[in-house]
PDB file of N, CA and C in Angstrom:
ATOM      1  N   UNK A   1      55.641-171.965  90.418  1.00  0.00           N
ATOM      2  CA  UNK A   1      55.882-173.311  90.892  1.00  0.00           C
ATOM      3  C   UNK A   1      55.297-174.269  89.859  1.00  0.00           C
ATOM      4  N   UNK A   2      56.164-175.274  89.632  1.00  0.00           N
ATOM      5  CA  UNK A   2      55.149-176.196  88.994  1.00  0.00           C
ATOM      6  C   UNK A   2      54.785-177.465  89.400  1.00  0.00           C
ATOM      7  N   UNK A   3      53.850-178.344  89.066  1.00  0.00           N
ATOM      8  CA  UNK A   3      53.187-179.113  89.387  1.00  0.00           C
ATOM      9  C   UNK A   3      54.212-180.904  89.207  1.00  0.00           C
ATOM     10  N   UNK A   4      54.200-180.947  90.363  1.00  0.00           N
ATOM     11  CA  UNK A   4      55.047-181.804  91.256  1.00  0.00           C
ATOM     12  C   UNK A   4      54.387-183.047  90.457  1.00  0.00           C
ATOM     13  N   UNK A   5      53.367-183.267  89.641  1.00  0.00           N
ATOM     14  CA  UNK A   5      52.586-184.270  88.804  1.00  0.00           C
ATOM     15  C   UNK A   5      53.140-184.410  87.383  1.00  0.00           C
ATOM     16  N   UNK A   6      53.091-183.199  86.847  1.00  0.00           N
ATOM     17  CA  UNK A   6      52.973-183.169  85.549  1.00  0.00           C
ATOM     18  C   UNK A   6      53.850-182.179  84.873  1.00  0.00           C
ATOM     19  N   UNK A   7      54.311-181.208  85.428  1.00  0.00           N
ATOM     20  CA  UNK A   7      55.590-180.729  85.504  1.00  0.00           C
ATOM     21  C   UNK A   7      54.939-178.938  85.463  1.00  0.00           C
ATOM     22  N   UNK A   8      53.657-179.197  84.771  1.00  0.00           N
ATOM     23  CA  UNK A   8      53.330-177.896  84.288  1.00  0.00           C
ATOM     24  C   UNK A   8      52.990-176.550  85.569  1.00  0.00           C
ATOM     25  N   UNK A   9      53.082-175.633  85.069  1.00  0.00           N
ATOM     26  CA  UNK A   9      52.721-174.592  85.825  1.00  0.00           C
ATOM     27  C   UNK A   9      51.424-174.542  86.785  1.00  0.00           C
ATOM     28  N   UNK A  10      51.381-174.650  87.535  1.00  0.00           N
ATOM     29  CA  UNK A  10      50.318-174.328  88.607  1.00  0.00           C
ATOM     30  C   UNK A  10      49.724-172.648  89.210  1.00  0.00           C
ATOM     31  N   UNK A  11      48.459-172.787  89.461  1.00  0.00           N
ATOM     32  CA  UNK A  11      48.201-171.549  89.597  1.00  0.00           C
ATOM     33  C   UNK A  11      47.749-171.411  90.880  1.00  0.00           C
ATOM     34  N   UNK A  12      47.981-170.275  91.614  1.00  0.00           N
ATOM     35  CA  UNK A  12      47.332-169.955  93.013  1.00  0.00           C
ATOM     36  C   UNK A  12      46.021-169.450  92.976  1.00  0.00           C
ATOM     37  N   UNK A  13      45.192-170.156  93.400  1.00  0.00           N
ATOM     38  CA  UNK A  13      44.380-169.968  93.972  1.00  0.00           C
ATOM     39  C   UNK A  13      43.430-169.267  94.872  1.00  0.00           C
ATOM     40  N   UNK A  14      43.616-169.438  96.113  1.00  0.00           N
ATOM     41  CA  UNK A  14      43.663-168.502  97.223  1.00  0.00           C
ATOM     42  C   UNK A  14      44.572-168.219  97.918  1.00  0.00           C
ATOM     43  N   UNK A  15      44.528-167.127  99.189  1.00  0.00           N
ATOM     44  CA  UNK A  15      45.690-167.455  99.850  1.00  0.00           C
ATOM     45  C   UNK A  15      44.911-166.384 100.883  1.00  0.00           C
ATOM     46  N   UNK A  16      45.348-167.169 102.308  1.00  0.00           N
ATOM     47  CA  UNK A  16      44.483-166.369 103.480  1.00  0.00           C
ATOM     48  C   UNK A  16      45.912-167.090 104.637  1.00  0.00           C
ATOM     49  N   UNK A  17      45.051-166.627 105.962  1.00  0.00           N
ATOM     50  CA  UNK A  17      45.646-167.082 107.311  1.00  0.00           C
ATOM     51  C   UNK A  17      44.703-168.053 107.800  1.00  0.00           C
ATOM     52  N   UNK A  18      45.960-168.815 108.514  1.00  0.00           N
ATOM     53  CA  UNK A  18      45.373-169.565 109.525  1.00  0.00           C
ATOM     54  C   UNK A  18      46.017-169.621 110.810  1.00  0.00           C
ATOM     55  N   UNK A  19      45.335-170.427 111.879  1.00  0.00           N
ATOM     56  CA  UNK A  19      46.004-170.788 113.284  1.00  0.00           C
ATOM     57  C   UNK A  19      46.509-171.853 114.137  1.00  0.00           C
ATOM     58  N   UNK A  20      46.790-171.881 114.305  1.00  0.00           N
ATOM     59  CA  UNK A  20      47.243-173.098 115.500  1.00  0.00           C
ATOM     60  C   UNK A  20      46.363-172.477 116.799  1.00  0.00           C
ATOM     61  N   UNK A  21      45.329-172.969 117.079  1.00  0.00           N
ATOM     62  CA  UNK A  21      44.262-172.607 118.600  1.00  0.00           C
ATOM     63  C   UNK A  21      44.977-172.975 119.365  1.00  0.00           C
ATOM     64  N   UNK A  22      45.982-174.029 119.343  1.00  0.00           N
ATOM     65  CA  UNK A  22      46.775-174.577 120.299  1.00  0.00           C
ATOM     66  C   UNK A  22      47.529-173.618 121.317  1.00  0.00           C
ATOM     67  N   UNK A  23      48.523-173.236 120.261  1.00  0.00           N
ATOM     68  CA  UNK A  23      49.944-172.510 120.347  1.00  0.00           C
ATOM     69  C   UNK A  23      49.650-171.324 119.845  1.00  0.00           C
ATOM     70  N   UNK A  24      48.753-170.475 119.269  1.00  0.00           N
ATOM     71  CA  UNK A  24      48.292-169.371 118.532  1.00  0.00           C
ATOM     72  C   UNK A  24      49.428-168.762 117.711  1.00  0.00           C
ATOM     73  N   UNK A  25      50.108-169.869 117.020  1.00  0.00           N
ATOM     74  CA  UNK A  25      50.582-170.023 115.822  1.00  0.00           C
ATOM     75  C   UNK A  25      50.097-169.080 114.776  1.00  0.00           C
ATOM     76  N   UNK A  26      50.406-168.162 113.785  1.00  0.00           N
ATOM     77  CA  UNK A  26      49.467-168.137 112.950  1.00  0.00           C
ATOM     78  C   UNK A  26      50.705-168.022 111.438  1.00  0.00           C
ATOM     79  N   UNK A  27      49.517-168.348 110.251  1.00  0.00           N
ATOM     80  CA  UNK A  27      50.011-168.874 109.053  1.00  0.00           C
ATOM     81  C   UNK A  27      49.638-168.402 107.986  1.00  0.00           C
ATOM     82  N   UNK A  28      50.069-168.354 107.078  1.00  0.00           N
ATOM     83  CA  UNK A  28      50.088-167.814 105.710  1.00  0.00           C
ATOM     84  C   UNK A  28      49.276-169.044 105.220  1.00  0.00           C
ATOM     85  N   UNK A  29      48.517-169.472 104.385  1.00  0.00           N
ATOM     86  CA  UNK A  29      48.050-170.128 103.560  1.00  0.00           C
ATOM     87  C   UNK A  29      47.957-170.108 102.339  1.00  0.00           C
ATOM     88  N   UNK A  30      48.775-171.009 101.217  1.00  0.00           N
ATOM     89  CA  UNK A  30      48.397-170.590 100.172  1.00  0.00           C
ATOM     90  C   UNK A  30      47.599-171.957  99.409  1.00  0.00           C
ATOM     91  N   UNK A  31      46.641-172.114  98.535  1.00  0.00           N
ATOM     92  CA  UNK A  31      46.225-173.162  98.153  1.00  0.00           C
ATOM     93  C   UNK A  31      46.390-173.328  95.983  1.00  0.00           C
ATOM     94  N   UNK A  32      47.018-173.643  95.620  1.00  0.00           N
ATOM     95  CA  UNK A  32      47.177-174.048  93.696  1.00  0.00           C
ATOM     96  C   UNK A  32      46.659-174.930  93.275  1.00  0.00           C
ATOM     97  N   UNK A  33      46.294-174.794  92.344  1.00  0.00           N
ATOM     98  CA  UNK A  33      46.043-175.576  91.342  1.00  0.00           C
ATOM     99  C   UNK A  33      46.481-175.995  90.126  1.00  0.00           C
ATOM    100  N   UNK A  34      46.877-177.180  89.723  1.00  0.00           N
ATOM    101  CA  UNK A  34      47.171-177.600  87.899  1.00  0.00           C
ATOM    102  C   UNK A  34      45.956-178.031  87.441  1.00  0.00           C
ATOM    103  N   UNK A  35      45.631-176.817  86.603  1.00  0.00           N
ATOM    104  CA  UNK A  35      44.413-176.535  85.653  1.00  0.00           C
ATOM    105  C   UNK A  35      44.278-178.041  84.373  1.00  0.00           C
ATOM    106  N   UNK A  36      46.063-178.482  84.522  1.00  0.00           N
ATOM    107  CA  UNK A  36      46.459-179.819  83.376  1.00  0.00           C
ATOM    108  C   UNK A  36      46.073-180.984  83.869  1.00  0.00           C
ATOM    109  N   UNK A  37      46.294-181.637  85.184  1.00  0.00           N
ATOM    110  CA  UNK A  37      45.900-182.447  85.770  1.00  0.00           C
ATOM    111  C   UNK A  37      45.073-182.795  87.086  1.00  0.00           C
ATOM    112  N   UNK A  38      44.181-181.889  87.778  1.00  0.00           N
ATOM    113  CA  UNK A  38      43.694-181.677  88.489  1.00  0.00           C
ATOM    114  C   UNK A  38      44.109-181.736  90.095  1.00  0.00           C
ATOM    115  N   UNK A  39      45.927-181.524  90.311  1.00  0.00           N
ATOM    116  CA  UNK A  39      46.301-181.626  91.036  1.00  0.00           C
ATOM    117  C   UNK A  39      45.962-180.149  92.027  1.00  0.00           C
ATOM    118  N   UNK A  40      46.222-180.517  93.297  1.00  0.00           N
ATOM    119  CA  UNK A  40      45.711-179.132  94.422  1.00  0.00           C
ATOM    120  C   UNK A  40      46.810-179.388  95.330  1.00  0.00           C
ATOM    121  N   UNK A  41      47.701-178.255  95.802  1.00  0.00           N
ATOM    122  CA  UNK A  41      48.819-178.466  96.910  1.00  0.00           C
ATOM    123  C   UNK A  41      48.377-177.081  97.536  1.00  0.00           C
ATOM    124  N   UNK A  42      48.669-177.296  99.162  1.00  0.00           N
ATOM    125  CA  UNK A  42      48.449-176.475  99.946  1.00  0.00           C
ATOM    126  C   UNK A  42      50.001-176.144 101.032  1.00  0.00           C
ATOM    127  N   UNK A  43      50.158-175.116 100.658  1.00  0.00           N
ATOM    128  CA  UNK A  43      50.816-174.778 101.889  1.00  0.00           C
ATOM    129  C   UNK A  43      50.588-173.811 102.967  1.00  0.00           C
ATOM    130  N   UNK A  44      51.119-174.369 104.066  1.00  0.00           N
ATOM    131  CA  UNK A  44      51.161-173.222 105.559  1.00  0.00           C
ATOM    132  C   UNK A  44      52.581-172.983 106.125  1.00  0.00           C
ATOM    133  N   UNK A  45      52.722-171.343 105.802  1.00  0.00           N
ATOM    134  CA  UNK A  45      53.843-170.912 106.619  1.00  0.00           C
ATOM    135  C   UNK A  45      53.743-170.080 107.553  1.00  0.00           C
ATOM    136  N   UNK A  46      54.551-170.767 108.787  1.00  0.00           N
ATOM    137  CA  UNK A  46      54.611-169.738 109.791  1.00  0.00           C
ATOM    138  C   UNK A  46      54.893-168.219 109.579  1.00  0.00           C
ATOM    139  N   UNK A  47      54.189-167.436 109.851  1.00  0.00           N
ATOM    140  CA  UNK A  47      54.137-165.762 109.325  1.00  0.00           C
ATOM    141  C   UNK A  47      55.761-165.468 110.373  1.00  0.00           C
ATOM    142  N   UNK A  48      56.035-166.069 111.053  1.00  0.00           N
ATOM    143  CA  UNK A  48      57.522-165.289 111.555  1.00  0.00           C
ATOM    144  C   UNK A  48      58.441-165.976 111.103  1.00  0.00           C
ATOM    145  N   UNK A  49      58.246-166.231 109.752  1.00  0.00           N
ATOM    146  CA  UNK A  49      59.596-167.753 109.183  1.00  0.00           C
ATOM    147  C   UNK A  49      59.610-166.767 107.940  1.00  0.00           C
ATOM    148  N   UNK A  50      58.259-166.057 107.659  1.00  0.00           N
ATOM    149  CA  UNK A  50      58.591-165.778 106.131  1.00  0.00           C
ATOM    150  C   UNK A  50      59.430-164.860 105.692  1.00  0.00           C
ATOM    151  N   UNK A  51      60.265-164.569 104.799  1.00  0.00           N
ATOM    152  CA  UNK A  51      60.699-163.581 104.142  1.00  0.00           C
ATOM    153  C   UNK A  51      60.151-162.239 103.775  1.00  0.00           C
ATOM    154  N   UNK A  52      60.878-161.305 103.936  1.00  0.00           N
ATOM    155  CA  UNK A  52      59.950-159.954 103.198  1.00  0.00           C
ATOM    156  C   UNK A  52      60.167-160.046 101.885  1.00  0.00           C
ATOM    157  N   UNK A  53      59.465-159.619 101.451  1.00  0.00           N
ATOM    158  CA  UNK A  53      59.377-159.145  99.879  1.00  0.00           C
ATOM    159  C   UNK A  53      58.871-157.788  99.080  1.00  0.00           C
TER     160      UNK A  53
END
């Protein structure tokens, strides 16, 4: 993926689960970084939306 800033490549970071306590939702988390401009994007996907791979 690249960086929605600066165009350059971004790197992942971490990547764990999370929840919805609500709805007991739960989520993929992934968090990147551009090492070029100090940008950070996070995403959460619903674990029954995702694709196999």
């Amino acid at each position: 993926m690249n960086c929605p800033n600066c165009d350059k490549q971004i790197e992942v970071v971490r990547e764990d689960e999370s929840n919805n306590s609500k709805d007991g939702t739960v989520y993929t988390r992934t968090v990147c970084e551009c090492k070029h401009c100090g940008t950070w994007i996070t995403t959460e996907i619903p674990k029954e939306n995702q694709k196999e791979e």
